[in-house]
N, C-alpha and C. Protein backbone atom coordinates (compact mmCIF):
# COMPACT_ATOMS: atom_id res chain seq x y z
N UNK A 1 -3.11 0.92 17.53
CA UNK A 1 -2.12 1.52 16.66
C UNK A 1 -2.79 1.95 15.35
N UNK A 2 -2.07 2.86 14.65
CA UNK A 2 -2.80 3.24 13.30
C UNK A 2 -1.51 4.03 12.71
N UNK A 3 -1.63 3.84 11.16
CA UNK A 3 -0.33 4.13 9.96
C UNK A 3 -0.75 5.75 10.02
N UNK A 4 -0.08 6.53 10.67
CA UNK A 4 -0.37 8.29 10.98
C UNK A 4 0.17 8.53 9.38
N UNK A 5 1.45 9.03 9.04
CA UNK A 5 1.36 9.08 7.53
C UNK A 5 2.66 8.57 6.73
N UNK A 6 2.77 8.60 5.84
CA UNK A 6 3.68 8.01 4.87
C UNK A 6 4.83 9.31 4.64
N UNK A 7 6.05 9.29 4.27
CA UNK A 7 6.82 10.28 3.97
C UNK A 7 7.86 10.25 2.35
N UNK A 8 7.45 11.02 1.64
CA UNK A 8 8.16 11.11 0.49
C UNK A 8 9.26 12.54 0.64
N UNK A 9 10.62 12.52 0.00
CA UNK A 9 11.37 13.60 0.01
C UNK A 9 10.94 14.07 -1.71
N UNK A 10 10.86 15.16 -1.89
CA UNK A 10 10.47 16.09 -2.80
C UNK A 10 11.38 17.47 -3.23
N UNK A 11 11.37 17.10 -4.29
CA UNK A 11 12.68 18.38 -5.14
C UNK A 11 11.94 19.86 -4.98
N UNK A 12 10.87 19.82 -5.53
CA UNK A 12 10.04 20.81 -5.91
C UNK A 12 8.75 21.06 -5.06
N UNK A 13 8.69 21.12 -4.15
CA UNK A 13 7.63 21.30 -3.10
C UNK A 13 6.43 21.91 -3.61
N UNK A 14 6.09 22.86 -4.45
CA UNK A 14 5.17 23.71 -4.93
C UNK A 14 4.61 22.64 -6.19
N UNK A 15 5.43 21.96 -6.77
CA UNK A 15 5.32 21.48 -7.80
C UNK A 15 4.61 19.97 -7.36
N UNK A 16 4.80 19.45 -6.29
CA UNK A 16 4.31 18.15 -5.92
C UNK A 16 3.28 18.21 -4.96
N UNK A 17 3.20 19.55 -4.30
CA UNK A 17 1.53 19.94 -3.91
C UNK A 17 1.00 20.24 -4.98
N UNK A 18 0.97 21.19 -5.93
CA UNK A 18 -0.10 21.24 -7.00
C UNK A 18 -0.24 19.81 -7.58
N UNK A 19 0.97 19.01 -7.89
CA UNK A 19 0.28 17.32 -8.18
C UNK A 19 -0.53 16.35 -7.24
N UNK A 20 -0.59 16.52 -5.95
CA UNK A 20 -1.59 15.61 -5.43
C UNK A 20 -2.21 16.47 -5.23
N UNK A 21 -2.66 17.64 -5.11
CA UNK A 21 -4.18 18.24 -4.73
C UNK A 21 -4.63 18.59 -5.73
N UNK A 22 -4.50 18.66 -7.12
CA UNK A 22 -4.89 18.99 -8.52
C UNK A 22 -5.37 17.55 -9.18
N UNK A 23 -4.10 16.53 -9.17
CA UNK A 23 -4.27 15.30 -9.83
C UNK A 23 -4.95 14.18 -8.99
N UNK A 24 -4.51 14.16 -7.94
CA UNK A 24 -4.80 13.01 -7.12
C UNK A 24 -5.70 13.53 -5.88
N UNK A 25 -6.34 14.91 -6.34
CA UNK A 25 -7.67 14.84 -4.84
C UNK A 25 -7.50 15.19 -3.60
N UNK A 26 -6.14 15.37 -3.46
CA UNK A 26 -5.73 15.87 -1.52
C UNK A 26 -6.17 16.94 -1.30
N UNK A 27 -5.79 17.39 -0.23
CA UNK A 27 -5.97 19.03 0.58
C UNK A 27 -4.85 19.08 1.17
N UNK A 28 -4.08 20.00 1.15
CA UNK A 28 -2.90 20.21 1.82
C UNK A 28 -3.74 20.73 3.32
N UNK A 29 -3.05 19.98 4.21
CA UNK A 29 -3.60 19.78 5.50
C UNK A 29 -2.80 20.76 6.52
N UNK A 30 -1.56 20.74 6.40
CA UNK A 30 -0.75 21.68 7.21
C UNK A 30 0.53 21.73 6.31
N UNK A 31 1.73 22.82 7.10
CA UNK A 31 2.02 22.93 6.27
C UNK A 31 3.46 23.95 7.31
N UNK A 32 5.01 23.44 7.37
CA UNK A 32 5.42 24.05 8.51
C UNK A 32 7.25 24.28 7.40
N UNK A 33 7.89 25.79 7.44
CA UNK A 33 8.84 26.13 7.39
C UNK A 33 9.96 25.36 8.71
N UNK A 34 11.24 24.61 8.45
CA UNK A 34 11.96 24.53 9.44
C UNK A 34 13.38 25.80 9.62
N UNK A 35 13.44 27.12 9.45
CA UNK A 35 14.55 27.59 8.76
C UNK A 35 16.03 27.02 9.84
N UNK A 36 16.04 26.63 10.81
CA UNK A 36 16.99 25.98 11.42
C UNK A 36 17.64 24.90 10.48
N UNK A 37 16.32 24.14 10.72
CA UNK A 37 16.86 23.12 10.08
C UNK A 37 16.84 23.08 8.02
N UNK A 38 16.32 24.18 7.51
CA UNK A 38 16.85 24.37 6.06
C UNK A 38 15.72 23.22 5.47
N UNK A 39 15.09 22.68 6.32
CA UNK A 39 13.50 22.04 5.34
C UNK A 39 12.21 22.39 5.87
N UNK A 40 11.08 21.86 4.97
CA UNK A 40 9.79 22.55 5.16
C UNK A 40 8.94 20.79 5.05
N UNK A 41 8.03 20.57 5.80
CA UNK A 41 6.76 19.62 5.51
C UNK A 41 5.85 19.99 5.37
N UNK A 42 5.11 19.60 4.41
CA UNK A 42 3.76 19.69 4.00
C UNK A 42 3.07 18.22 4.59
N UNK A 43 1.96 18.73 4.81
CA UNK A 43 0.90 17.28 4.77
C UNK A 43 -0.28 16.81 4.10
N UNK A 44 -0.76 15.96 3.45
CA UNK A 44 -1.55 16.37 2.47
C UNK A 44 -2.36 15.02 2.81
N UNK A 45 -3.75 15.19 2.14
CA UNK A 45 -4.54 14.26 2.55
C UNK A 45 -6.15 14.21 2.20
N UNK A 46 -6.72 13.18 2.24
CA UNK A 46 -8.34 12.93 2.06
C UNK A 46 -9.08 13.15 2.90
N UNK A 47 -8.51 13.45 4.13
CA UNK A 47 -9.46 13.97 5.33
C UNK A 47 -8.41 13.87 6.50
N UNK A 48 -9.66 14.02 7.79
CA UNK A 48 -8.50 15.06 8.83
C UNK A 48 -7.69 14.07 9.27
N UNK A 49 -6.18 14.33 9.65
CA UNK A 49 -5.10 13.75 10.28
C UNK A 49 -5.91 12.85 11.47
N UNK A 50 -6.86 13.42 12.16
CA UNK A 50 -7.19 12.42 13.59
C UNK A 50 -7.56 11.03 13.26
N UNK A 51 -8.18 11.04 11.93
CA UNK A 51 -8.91 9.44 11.58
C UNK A 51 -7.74 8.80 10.22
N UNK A 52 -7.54 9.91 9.18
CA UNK A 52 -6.95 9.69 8.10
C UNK A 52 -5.46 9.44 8.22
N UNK A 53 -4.47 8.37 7.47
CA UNK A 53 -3.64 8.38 6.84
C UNK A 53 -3.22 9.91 6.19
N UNK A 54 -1.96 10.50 6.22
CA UNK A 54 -1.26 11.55 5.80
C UNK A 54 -0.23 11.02 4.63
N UNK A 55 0.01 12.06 3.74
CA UNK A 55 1.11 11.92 2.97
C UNK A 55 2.04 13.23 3.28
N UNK A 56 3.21 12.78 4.01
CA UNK A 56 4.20 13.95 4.25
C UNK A 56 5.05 14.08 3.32
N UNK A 57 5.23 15.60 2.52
CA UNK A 57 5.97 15.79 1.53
C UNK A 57 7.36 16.69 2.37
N UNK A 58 8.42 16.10 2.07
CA UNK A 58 9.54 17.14 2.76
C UNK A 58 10.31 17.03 1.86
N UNK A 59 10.62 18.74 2.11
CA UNK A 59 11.59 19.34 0.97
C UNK A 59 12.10 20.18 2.12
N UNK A 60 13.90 19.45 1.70
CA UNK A 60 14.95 19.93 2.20
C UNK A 60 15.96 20.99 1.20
N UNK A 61 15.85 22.44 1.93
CA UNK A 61 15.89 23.33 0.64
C UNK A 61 17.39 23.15 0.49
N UNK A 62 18.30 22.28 0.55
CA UNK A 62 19.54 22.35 -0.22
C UNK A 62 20.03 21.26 -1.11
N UNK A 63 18.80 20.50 -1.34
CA UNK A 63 18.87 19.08 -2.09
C UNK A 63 18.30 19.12 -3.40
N UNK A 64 19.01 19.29 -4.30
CA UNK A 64 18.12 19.61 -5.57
C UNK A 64 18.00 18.23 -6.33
N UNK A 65 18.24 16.67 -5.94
CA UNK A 65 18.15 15.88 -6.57
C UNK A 65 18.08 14.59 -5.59
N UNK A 66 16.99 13.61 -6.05
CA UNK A 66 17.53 12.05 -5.35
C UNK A 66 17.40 11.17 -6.05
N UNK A 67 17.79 10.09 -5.38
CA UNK A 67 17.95 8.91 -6.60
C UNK A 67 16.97 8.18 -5.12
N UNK A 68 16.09 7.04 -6.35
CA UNK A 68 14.31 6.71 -5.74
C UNK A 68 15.05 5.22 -4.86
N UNK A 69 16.16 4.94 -5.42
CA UNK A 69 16.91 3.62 -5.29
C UNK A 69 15.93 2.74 -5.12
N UNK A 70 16.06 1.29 -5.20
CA UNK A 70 15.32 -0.12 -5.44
C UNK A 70 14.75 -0.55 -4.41
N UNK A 71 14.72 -0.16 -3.22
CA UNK A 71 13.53 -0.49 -2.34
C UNK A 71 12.31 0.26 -2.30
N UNK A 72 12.64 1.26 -2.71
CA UNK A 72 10.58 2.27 -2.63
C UNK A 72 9.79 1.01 -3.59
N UNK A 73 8.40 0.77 -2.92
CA UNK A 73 7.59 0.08 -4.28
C UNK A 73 6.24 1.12 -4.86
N UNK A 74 5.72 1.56 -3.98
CA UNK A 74 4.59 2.86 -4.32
C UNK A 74 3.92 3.01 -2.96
N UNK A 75 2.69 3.86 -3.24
CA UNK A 75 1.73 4.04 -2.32
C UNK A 75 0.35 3.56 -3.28
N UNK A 76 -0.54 3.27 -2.55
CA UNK A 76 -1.70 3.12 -2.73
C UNK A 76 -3.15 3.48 -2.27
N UNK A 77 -3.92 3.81 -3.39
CA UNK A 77 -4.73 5.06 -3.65
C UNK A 77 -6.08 4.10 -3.93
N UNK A 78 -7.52 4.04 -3.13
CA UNK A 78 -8.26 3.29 -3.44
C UNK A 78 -9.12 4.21 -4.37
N UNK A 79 -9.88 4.37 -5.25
CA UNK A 79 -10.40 4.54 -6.22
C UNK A 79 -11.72 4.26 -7.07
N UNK A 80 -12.98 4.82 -6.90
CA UNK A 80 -14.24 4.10 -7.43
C UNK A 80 -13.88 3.70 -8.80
N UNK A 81 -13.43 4.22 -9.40
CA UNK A 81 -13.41 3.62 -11.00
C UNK A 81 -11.70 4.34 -11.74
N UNK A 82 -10.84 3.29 -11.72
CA UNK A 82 -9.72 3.69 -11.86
C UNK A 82 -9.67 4.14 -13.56
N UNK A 83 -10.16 3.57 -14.23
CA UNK A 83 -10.01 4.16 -15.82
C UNK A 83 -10.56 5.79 -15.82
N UNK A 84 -11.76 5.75 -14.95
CA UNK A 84 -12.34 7.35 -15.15
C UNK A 84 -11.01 8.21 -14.43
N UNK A 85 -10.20 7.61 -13.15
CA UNK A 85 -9.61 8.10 -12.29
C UNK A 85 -8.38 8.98 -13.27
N UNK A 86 -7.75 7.97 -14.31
CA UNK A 86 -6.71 7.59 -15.48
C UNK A 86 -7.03 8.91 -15.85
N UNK A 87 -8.18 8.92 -16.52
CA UNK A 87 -8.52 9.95 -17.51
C UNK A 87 -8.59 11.25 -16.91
N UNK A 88 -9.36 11.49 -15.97
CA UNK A 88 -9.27 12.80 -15.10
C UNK A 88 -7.70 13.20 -14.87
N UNK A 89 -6.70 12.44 -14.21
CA UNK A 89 -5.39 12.66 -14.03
C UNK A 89 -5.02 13.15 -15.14
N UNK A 90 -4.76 12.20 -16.13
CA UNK A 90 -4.34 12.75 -17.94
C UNK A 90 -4.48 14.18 -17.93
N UNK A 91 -5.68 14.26 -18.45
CA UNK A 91 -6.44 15.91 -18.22
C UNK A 91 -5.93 16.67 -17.89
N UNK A 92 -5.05 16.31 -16.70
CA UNK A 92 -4.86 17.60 -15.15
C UNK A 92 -3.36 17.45 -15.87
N UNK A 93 -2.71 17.09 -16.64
CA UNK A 93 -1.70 16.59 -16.78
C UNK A 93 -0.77 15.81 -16.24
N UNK A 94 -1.31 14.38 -15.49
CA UNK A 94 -0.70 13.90 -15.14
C UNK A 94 0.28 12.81 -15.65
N UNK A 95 1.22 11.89 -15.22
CA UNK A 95 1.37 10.96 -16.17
C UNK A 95 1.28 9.13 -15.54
N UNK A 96 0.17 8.63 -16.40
CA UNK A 96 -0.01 7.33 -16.83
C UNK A 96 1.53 6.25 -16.86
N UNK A 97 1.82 5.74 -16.05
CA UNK A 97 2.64 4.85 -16.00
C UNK A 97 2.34 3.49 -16.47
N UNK A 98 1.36 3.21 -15.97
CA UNK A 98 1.09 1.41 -16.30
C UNK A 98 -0.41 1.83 -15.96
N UNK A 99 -1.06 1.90 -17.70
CA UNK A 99 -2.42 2.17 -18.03
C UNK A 99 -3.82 1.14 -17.05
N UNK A 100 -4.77 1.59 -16.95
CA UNK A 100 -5.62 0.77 -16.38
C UNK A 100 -5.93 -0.80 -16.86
N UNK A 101 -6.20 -1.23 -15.94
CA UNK A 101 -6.63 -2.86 -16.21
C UNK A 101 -6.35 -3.47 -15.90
N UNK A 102 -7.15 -4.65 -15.40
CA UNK A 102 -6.72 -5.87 -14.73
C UNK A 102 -5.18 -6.19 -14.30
N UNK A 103 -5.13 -6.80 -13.82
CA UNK A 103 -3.51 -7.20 -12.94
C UNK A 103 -3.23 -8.50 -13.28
N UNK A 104 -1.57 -8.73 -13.59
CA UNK A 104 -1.96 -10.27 -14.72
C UNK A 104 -2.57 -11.30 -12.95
N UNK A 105 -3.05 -12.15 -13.62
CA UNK A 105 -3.65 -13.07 -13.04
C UNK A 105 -4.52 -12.75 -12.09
N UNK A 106 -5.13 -11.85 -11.89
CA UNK A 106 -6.64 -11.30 -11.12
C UNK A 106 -7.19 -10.89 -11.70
N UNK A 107 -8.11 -10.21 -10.96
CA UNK A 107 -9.58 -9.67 -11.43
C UNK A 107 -9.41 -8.18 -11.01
N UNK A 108 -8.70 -7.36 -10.22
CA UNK A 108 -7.72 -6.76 -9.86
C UNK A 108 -7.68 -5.59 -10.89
N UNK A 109 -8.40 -4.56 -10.70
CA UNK A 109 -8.50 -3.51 -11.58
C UNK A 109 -7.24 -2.46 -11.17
N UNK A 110 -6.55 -2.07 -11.88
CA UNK A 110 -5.07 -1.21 -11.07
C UNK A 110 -4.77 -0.19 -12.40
N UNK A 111 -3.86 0.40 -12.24
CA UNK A 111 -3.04 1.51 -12.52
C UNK A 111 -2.10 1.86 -12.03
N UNK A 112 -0.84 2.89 -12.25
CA UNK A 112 0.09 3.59 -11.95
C UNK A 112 0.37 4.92 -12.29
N UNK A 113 0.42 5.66 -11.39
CA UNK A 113 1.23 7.11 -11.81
C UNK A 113 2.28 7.45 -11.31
N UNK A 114 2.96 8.35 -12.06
CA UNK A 114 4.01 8.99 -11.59
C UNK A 114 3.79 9.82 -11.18
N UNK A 115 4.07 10.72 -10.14
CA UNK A 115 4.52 11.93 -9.62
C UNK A 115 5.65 12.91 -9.94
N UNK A 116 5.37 14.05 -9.69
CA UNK A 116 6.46 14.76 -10.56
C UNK A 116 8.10 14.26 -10.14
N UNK A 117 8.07 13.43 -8.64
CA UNK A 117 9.39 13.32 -8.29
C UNK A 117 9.64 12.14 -9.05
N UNK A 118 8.92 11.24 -9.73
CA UNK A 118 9.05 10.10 -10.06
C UNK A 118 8.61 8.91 -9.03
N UNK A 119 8.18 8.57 -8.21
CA UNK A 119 7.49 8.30 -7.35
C UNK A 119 5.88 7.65 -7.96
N UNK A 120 5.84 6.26 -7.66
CA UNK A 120 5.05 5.61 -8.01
C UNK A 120 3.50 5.75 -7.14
N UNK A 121 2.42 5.69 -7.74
CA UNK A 121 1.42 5.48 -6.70
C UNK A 121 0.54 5.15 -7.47
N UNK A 122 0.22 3.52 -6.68
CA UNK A 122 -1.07 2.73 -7.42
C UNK A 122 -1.98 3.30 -7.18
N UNK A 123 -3.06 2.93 -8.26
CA UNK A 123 -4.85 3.59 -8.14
C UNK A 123 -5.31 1.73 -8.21
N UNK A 124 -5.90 1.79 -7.13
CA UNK A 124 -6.88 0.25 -7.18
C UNK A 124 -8.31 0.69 -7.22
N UNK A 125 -9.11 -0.17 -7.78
CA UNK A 125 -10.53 -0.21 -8.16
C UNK A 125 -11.22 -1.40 -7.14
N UNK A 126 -12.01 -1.03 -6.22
CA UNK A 126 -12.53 -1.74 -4.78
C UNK A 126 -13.96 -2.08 -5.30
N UNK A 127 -14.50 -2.93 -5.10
CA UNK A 127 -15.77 -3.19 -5.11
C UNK A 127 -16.39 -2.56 -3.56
């Protein structure tokens, strides 16, 4: 078995591909109109679908709003050096949620960003 990809719903489709392939490093991988069904998926990613984890972005074109409600917790993003990671994002204009550094009671180097939908996604620092 293997985690094929993760799925986020997205307001702004154009707007949340230019944020993970600008800020966070992806390649939009594919990429499919449904006009039946009135939505579109994108797939986006660090390498090819056969070995890699996917992030599926779907935007359903008659939904102009969602609420993130209290079960989403984030995704997670491994990272050689999450402060440089911080700063590059910044730059690109991204936004800094919960600044780099340690995690209370570890050693646990972390971060948070937001996404334009509001949508959390940790940056961890791996030895």
């Amino acid at each position: 078995m293997r985690l094929l990809h993760v799925m986020l719903r997205v307001v702004d489709l154009e707007r949340s591909i230019h944020f993970y392939e600008h800020c966070m490093g992806m390649r939009l991988l594919r990429r499919k109109d449904y006009p039946k069904g009135r939505f579109t998926l994108a797939f986006l990613g660090y390498g090819d679908e056969s070995t890699e984890t996917a992030l599926e972005l779907t935007h359903n074109w008659d939904k102009s709003e969602y609420s993130l409600g209290t079960a989403y917790g984030h995704i997670a993003i491994q990272v050689p050096d999450v402060y440089a990671a911080c700063d590059e994002i910044q730059k690109k204009g991204g936004e800094i949620s919960r600044a780099p550094g340690p995690m209370a009671e570890s050693e646990t180097i972390l971060a948070f960003v937001r996404d334009p939908d509001g949508y959390l996604v940790e940056l961890l620092q791996r030895d």
